[in-house]
C-alpha atoms as a PDB file:
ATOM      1  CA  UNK A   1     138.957 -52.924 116.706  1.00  0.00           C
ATOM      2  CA  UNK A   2     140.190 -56.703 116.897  1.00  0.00           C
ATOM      3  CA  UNK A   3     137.466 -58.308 118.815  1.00  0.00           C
ATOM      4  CA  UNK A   4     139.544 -61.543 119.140  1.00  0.00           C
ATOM      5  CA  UNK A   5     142.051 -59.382 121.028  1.00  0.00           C
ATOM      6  CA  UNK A   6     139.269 -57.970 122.870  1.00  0.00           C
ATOM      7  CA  UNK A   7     138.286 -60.881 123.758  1.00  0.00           C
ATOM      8  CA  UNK A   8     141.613 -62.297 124.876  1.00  0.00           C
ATOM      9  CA  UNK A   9     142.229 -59.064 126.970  1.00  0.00           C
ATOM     10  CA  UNK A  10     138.833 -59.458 128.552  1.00  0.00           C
ATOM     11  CA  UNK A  11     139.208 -62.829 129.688  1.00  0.00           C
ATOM     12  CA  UNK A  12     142.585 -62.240 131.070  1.00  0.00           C
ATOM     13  CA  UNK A  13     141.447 -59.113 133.120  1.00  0.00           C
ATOM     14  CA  UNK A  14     138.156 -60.581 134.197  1.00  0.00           C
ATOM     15  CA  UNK A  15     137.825 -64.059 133.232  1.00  0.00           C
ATOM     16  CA  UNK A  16     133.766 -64.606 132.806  1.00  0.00           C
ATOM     17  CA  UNK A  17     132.344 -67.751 130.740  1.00  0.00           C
ATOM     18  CA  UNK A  18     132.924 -67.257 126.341  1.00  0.00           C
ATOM     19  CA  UNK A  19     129.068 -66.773 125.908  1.00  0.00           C
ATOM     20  CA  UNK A  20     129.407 -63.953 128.623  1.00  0.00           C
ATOM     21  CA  UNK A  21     132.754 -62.541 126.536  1.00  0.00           C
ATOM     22  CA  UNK A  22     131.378 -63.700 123.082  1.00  0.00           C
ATOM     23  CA  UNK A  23     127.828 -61.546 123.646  1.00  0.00           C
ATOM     24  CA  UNK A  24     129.613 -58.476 125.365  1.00  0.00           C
ATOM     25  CA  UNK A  25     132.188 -58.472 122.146  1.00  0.00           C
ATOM     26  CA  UNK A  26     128.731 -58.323 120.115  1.00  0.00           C
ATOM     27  CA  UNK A  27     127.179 -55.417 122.288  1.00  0.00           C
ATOM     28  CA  UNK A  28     130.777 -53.377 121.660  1.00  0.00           C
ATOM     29  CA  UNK A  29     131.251 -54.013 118.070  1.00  0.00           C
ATOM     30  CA  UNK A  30     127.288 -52.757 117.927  1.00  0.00           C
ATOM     31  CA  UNK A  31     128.355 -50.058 120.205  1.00  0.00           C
ATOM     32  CA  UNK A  32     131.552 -49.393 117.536  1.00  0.00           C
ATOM     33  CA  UNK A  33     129.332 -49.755 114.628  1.00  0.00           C
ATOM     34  CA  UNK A  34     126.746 -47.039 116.331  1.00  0.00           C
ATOM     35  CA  UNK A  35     129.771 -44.114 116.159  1.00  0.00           C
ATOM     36  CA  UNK A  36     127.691 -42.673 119.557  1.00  0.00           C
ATOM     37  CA  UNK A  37     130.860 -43.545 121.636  1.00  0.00           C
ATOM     38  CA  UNK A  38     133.038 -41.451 119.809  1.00  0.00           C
ATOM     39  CA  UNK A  39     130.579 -38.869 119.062  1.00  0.00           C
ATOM     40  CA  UNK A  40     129.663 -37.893 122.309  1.00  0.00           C
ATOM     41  CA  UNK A  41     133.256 -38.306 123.840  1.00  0.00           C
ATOM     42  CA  UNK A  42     135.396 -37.316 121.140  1.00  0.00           C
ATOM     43  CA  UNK A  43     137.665 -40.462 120.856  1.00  0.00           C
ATOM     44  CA  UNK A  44     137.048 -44.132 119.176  1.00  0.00           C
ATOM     45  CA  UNK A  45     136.927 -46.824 121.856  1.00  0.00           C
ATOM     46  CA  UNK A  46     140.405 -48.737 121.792  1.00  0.00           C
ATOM     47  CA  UNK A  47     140.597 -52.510 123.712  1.00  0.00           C
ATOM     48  CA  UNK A  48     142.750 -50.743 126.592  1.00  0.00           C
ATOM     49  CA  UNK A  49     139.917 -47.818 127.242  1.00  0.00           C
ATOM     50  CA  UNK A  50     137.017 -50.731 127.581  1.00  0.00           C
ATOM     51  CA  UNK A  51     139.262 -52.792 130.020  1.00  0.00           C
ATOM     52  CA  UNK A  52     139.622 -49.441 132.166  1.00  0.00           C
ATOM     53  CA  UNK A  53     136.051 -48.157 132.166  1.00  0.00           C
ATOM     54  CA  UNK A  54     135.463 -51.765 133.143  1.00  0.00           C
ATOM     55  CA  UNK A  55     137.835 -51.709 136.142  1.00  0.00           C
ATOM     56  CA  UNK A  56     136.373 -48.745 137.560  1.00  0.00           C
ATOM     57  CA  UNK A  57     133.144 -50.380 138.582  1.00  0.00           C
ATOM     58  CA  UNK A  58     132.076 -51.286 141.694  1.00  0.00           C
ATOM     59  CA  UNK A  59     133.976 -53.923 143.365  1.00  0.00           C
ATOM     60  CA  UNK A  60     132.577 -57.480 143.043  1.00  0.00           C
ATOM     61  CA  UNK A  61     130.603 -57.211 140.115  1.00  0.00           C
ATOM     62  CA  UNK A  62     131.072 -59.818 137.276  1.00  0.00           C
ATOM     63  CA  UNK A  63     131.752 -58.880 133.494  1.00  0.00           C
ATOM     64  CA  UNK A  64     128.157 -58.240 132.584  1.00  0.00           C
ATOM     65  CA  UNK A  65     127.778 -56.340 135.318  1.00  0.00           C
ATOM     66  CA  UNK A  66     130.486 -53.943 134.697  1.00  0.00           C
ATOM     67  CA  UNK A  67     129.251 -53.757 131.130  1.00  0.00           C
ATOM     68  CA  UNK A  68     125.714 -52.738 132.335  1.00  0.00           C
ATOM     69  CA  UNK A  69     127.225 -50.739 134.856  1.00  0.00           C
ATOM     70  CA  UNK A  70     129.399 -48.556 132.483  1.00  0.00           C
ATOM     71  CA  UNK A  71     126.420 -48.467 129.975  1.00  0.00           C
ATOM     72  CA  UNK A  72     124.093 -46.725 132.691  1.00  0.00           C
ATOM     73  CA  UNK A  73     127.103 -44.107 133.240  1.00  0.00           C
ATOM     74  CA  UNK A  74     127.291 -43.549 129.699  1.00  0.00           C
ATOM     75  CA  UNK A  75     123.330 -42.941 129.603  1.00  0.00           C
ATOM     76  CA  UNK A  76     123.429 -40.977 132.855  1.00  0.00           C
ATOM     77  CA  UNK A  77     125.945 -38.438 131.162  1.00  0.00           C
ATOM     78  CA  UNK A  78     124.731 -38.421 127.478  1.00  0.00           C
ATOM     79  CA  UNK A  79     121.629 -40.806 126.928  1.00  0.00           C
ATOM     80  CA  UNK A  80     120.677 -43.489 124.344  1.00  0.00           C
ATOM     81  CA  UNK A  81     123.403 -46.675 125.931  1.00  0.00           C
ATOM     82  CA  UNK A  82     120.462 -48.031 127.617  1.00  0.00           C
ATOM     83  CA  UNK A  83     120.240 -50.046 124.379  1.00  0.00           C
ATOM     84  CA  UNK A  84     123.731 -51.307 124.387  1.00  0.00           C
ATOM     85  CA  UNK A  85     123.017 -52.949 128.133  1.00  0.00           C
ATOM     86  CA  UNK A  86     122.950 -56.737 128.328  1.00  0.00           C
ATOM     87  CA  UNK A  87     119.896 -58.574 129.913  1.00  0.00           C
ATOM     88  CA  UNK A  88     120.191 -62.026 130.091  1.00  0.00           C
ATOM     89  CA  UNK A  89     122.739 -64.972 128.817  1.00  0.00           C
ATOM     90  CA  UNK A  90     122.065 -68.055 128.032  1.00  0.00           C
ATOM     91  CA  UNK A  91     125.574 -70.530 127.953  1.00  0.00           C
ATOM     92  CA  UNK A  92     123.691 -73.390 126.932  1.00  0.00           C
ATOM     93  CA  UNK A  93     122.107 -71.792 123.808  1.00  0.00           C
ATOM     94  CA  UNK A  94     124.177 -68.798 123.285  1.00  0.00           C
ATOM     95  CA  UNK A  95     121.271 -66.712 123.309  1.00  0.00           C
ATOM     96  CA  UNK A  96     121.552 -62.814 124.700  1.00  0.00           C
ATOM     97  CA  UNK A  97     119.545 -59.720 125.098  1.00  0.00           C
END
Protein backbone atom coordinates (compact mmCIF):
# COMPACT_ATOMS: atom_id res chain seq x y z
CA UNK A 1 0.00 0.00 0.00
CA UNK A 2 1.34 3.69 -0.66
CA UNK A 3 0.71 5.34 2.59
CA UNK A 4 1.58 8.77 1.06
CA UNK A 5 -1.38 8.15 -1.26
CA UNK A 6 -3.28 7.08 1.64
CA UNK A 7 -2.65 9.82 3.16
CA UNK A 8 -3.45 12.23 0.35
CA UNK A 9 -6.82 10.35 -0.23
CA UNK A 10 -7.60 10.65 3.44
CA UNK A 11 -7.17 14.19 3.75
CA UNK A 12 -9.10 14.93 0.69
CA UNK A 13 -12.15 12.77 1.81
CA UNK A 14 -12.02 13.83 5.42
CA UNK A 15 -9.59 16.45 5.99
CA UNK A 16 -8.43 15.92 9.91
CA UNK A 17 -5.02 17.56 11.27
CA UNK A 18 -1.42 15.43 9.72
CA UNK A 19 -0.74 14.02 13.31
CA UNK A 20 -4.44 12.71 13.18
CA UNK A 21 -3.65 11.29 9.31
CA UNK A 22 0.10 10.61 10.08
CA UNK A 23 -0.88 8.19 13.36
CA UNK A 24 -4.00 6.55 11.58
CA UNK A 25 -1.48 5.75 8.42
CA UNK A 26 0.70 4.07 11.33
CA UNK A 27 -2.31 2.06 12.90
CA UNK A 28 -3.12 0.74 9.02
CA UNK A 29 0.28 -0.07 7.90
CA UNK A 30 0.37 -2.07 11.54
CA UNK A 31 -2.98 -3.31 10.63
CA UNK A 32 -1.33 -4.33 6.89
CA UNK A 33 1.70 -5.67 8.48
CA UNK A 34 -0.67 -7.92 10.99
CA UNK A 35 -2.21 -9.95 7.64
CA UNK A 36 -5.59 -10.26 10.18
CA UNK A 37 -7.46 -7.97 7.65
CA UNK A 38 -7.05 -10.13 4.89
CA UNK A 39 -7.21 -13.24 6.78
CA UNK A 40 -10.40 -12.96 8.21
CA UNK A 41 -12.05 -11.22 5.10
CA UNK A 42 -10.37 -12.76 2.34
CA UNK A 43 -9.03 -9.62 0.49
CA UNK A 44 -5.83 -7.18 1.22
CA UNK A 45 -7.00 -3.71 2.24
CA UNK A 46 -6.55 -1.32 -0.89
CA UNK A 47 -6.61 2.86 -0.19
CA UNK A 48 -10.23 2.92 -1.90
CA UNK A 49 -11.73 0.01 0.60
CA UNK A 50 -10.36 2.13 3.86
CA UNK A 51 -11.91 5.43 2.46
CA UNK A 52 -15.34 3.42 2.12
CA UNK A 53 -15.44 1.53 5.41
CA UNK A 54 -14.64 5.01 6.66
CA UNK A 55 -17.63 6.69 4.97
CA UNK A 56 -20.01 4.34 6.30
CA UNK A 57 -19.77 5.54 9.86
CA UNK A 58 -21.99 7.41 11.66
CA UNK A 59 -22.56 10.83 10.51
CA UNK A 60 -20.51 13.56 12.26
CA UNK A 61 -17.78 11.71 13.53
CA UNK A 62 -14.17 12.95 12.82
CA UNK A 63 -11.31 10.70 11.26
CA UNK A 64 -10.32 9.01 14.47
CA UNK A 65 -13.54 8.37 15.16
CA UNK A 66 -14.40 6.55 12.09
CA UNK A 67 -11.16 4.66 12.52
CA UNK A 68 -12.21 3.52 16.07
CA UNK A 69 -15.53 3.10 14.87
CA UNK A 70 -14.68 0.63 11.98
CA UNK A 71 -12.10 -1.10 14.33
CA UNK A 72 -14.98 -2.01 16.93
CA UNK A 73 -17.02 -3.48 13.78
CA UNK A 74 -14.15 -5.39 12.79
CA UNK A 75 -13.81 -6.80 16.53
CA UNK A 76 -17.58 -7.18 16.85
CA UNK A 77 -17.53 -9.61 13.73
CA UNK A 78 -14.11 -11.39 14.14
CA UNK A 79 -12.16 -10.14 17.34
CA UNK A 80 -8.56 -9.03 18.08
CA UNK A 81 -8.91 -4.98 16.18
CA UNK A 82 -9.42 -3.69 19.56
CA UNK A 83 -5.63 -3.29 19.36
CA UNK A 84 -5.54 -1.44 16.15
CA UNK A 85 -8.04 1.41 17.83
CA UNK A 86 -6.53 4.84 18.43
CA UNK A 87 -6.72 6.49 21.96
CA UNK A 88 -5.39 9.69 22.16
CA UNK A 89 -3.29 12.30 19.81
CA UNK A 90 -1.14 14.58 20.71
CA UNK A 91 -0.43 17.47 17.61
CA UNK A 92 1.98 19.19 19.60
CA UNK A 93 4.25 16.16 20.27
CA UNK A 94 3.12 13.72 17.77
CA UNK A 95 2.56 11.27 20.32
CA UNK A 96 -0.44 8.45 19.83
CA UNK A 97 -1.90 5.45 21.45
Amino acid sequence: MDYEQLDRALNDRFGGTAPERKVLCREIRDLVDAGIAADDRGVELTVEEILTHLSDAPEGTDLIEKWNWWMGALDIAYGGYERFTIQFVSEENDIYR
